[in-house]
Protein backbone atom coordinates (compact mmCIF):
# COMPACT_ATOMS: atom_id res chain seq x y z
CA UNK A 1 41.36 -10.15 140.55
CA UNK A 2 40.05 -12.60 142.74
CA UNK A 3 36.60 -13.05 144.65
CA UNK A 4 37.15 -11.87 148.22
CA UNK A 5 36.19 -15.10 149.79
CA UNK A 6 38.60 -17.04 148.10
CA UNK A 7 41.49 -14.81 148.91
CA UNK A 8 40.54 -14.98 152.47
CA UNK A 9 40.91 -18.57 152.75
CA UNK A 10 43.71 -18.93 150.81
CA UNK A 11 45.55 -16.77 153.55
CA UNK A 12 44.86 -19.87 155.87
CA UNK A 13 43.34 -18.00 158.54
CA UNK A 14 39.61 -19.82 157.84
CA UNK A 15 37.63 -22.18 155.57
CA UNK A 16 36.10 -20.42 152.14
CA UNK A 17 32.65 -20.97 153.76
CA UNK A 18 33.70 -19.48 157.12
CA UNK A 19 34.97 -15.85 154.94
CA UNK A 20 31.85 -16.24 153.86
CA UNK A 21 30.28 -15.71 156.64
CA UNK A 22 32.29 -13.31 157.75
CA UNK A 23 31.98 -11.22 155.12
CA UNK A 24 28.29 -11.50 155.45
CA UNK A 25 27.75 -10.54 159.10
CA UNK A 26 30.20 -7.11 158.25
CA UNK A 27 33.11 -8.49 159.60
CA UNK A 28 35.55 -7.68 156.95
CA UNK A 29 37.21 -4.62 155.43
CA UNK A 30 38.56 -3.81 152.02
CA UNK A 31 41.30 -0.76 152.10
CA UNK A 32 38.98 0.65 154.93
CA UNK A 33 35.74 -0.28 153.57
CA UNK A 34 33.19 -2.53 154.94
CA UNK A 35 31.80 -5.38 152.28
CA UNK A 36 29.11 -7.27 152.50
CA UNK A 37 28.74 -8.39 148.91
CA UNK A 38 29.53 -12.06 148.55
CA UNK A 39 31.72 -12.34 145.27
CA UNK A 40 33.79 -9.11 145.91
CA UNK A 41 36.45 -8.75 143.48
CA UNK A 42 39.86 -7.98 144.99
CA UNK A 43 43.82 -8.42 144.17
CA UNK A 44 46.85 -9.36 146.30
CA UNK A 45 47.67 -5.41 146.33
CA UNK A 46 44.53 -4.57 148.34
CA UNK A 47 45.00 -4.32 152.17
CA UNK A 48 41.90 -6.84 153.74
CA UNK A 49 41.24 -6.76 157.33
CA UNK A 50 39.47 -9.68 158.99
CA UNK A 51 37.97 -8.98 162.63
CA UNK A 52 40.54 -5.89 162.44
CA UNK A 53 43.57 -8.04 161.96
CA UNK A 54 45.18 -7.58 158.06
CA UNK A 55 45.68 -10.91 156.17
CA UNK A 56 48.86 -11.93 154.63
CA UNK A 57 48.35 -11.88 150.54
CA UNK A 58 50.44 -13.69 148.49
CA UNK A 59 51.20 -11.93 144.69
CA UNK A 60 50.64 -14.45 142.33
CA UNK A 61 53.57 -15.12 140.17
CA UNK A 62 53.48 -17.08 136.71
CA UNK A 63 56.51 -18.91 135.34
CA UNK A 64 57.01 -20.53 132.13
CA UNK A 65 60.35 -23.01 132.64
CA UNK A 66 61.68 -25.35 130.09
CA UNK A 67 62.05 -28.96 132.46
CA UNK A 68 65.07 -30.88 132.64
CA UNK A 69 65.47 -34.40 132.44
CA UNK A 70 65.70 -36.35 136.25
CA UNK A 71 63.21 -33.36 137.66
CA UNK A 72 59.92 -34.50 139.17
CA UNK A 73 56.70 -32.61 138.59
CA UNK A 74 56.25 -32.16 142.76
CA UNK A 75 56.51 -30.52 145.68
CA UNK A 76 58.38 -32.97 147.77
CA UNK A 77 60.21 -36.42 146.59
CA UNK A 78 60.34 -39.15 149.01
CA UNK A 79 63.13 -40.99 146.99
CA UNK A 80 64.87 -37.58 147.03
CA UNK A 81 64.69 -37.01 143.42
CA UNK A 82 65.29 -33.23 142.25
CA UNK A 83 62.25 -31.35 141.70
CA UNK A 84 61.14 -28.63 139.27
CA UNK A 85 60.54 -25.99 142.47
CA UNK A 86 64.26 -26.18 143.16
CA UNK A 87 65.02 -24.25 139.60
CA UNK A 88 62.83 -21.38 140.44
CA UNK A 89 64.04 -18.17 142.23
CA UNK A 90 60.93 -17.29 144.51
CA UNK A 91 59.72 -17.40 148.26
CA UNK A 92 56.04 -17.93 146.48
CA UNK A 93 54.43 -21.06 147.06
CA UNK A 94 54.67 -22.15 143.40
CA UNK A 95 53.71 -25.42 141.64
CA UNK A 96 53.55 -27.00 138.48
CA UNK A 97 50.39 -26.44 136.41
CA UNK A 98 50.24 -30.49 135.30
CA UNK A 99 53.03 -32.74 134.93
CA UNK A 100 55.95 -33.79 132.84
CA UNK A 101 57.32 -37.04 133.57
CA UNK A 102 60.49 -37.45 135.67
CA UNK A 103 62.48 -38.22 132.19
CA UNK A 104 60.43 -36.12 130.13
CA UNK A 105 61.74 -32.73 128.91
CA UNK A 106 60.30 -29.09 127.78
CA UNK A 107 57.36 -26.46 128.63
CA UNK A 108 55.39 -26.36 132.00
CA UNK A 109 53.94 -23.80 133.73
CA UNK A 110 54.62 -22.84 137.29
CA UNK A 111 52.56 -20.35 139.41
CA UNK A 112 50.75 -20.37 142.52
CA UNK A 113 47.71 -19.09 140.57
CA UNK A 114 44.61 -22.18 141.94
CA UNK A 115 42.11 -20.54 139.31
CA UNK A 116 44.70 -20.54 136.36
CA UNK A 117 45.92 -24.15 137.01
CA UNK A 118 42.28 -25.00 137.19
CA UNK A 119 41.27 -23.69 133.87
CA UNK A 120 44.34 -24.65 131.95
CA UNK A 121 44.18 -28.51 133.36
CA UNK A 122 39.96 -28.66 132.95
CA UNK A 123 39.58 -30.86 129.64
CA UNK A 124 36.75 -29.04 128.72
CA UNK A 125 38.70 -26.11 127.98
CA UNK A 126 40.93 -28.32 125.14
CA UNK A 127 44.01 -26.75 125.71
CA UNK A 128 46.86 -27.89 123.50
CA UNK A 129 49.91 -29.74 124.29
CA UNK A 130 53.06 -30.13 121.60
CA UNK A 131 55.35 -32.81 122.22
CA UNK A 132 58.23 -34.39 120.01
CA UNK A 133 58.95 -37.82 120.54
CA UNK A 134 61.66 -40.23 119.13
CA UNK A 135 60.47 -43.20 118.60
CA UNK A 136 61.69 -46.52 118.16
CA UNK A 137 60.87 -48.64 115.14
CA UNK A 138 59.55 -46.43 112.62
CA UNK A 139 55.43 -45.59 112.00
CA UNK A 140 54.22 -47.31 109.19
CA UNK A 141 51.32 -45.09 107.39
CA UNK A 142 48.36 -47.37 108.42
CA UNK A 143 50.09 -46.49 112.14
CA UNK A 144 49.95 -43.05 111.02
CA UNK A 145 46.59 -43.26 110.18
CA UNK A 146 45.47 -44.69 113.22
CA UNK A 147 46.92 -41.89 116.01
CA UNK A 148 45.34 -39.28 114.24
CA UNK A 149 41.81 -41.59 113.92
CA UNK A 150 42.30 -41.81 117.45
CA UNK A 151 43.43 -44.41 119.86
CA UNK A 152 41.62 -46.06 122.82
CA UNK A 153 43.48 -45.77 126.30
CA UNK A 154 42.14 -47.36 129.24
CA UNK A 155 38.78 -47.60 127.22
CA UNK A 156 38.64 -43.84 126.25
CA UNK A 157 39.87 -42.49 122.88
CA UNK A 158 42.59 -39.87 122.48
CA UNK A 159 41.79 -38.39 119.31
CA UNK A 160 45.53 -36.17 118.47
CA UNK A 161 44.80 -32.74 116.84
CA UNK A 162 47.78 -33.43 114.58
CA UNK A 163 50.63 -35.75 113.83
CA UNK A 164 53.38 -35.35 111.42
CA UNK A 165 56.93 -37.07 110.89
CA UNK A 166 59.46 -34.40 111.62
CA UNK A 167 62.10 -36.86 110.62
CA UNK A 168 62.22 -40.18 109.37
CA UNK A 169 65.49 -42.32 110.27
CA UNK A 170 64.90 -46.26 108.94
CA UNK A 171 68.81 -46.97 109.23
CA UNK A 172 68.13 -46.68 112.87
CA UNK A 173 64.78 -47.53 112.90
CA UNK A 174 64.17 -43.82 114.38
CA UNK A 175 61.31 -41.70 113.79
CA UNK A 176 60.73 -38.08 115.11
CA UNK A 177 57.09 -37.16 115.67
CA UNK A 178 55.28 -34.21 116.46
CA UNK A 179 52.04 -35.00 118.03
CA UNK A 180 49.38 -32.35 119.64
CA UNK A 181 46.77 -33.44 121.91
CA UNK A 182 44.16 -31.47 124.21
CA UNK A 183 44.26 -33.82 127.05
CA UNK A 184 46.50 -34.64 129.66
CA UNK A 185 46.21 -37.79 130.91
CA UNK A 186 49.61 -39.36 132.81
CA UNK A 187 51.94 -41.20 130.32
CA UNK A 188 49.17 -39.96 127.57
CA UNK A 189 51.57 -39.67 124.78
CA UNK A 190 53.72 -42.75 125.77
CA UNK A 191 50.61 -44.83 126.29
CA UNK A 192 49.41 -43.68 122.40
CA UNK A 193 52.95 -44.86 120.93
CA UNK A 194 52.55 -48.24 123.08
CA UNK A 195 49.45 -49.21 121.93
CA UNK A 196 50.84 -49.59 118.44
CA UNK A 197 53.62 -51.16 119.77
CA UNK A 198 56.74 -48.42 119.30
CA UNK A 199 58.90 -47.31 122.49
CA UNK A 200 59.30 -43.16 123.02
CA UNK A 201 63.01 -42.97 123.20
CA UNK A 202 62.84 -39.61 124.32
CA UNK A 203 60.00 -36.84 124.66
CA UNK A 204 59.77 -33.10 124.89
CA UNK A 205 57.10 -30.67 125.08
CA UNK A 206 57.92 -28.14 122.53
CA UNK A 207 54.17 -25.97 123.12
CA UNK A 208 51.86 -25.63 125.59
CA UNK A 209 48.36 -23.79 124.60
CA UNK A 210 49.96 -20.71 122.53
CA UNK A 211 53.18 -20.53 124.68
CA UNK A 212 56.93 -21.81 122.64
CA UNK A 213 60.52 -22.65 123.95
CA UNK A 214 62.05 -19.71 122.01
CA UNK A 215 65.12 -18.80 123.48
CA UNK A 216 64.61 -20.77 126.63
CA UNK A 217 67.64 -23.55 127.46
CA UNK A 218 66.98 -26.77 129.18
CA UNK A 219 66.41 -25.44 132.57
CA UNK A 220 65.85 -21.79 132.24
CA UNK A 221 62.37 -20.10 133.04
CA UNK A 222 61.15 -16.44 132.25
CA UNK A 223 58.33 -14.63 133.90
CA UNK A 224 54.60 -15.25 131.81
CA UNK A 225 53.48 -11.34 130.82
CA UNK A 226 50.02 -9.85 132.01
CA UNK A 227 49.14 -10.24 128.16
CA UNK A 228 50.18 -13.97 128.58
CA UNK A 229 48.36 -14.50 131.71
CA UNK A 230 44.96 -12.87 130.41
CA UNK A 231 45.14 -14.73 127.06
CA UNK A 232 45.76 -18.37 129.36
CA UNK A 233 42.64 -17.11 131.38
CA UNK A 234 40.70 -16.59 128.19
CA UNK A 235 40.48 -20.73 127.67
CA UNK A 236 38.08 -20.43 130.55
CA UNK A 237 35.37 -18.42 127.91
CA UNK A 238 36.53 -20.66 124.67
């Protein structure tokens, strides 16, 4: 459900503040009925009429798709680089709820929800990010120490919910780290490993908020369920 206004405008035929005026002076219907009430709930399924004329809806679609490597997180690619729309099956107007980088793998969320993306990227609402990153030379425990103390980027500190060594490789030099973090900053979890002086070899998200890979190969998506969608929307009240 979405306030009337909103869905209005997001049909293209007018600004928000011009459905809102609409809707105040009795110009617009709702499945034959006249509103007037600014902050009318309404869905995609109910049949609006602006000035008589019906507005085009789109149903909002969610998507959970595991990223490839080489995909950008965009809508268009000047350099022609693949991008993550391209894997998706749908006429919707999707996008990517945040970004992975272009050589960074695992969990993202596509939809063509505004509201959800909103919620889920807002960094008061905390939501948590998993990632596993190989790193290159191997954390020392006063390193350790330090990423989950917190490290300052750009002169503000990103203070990990957890760390742990997954795997610990010192013939190659190699460690495998799971890291969670609430924010999401570009290059965030790169940046953290830099500032202590260790390259990310590779990186994958492996969780995003309460949502896992499971079953879901490199390039695969599934459909989010209602229960899903409703729990995401729930960071908005946390």
């Amino acid at each position: 459900m979405e306030r009337l206004q909103k869905l209005i405008a997001e049909s293209g035929i007018c600004s928000r503040r011009k459905a809102e005026e609409l809707i105040l002076k009795g110009k617009v219907k709702v499945n034959g009925e006249v509103i007037t009430k600014l902050g009318t709930k309404v869905d995609s399924n109910d049949v609006i009429l602006v000035d008589g004329k019906k507005i085009k809806t789109e149903k909002k679609e969610y998507y959970l798709l595991n990223k490839p490597r080489n995909y950008i997180c965009s809508l268009e690619d000047k350099e022609g680089r693949k991008i993550i729309t391209e894997l998706i099956d749908t006429k919707a107007r999707i996008y990517p709820v945040g970004r992975l980088d272009y050589d960074t793998t695992g969990l993202i969320i596509m939809t063509n929800d505004g509201t959800l993306a909103n919620i889920l990227m807002h960094p008061k609402n905390r939501v948590e990010k998993t990632y596993l990153a190989k790193i290159k030379p191997c954390l020392t425990m006063e390193e350790l120490f330090s990423l989950k103390a917190g490290i300052s980027i750009d002169g503000i500190v990103c203070h990990p919910s957890r760390v742990k060594i997954k795997k610990h490789d010192p013939s190659k030099e190699v460690d495998l780290v799971e890291i969670t973090i609430h924010e999401g900053r570009n290059h965030i979890i790169k940046n953290l490993f830099k500032a202590i002086n260790h390259d990310v070899l590779k990186l994958t998200r492996t969780k995003y908020a309460f949502l896992e890979v499971g079953e879901l190969q490199t390039g695969e998506y599934r459909y989010l369920t209602k229960e899903e969608v409703k729990k995401l929307y729930a960071y908005q009240n946390k």
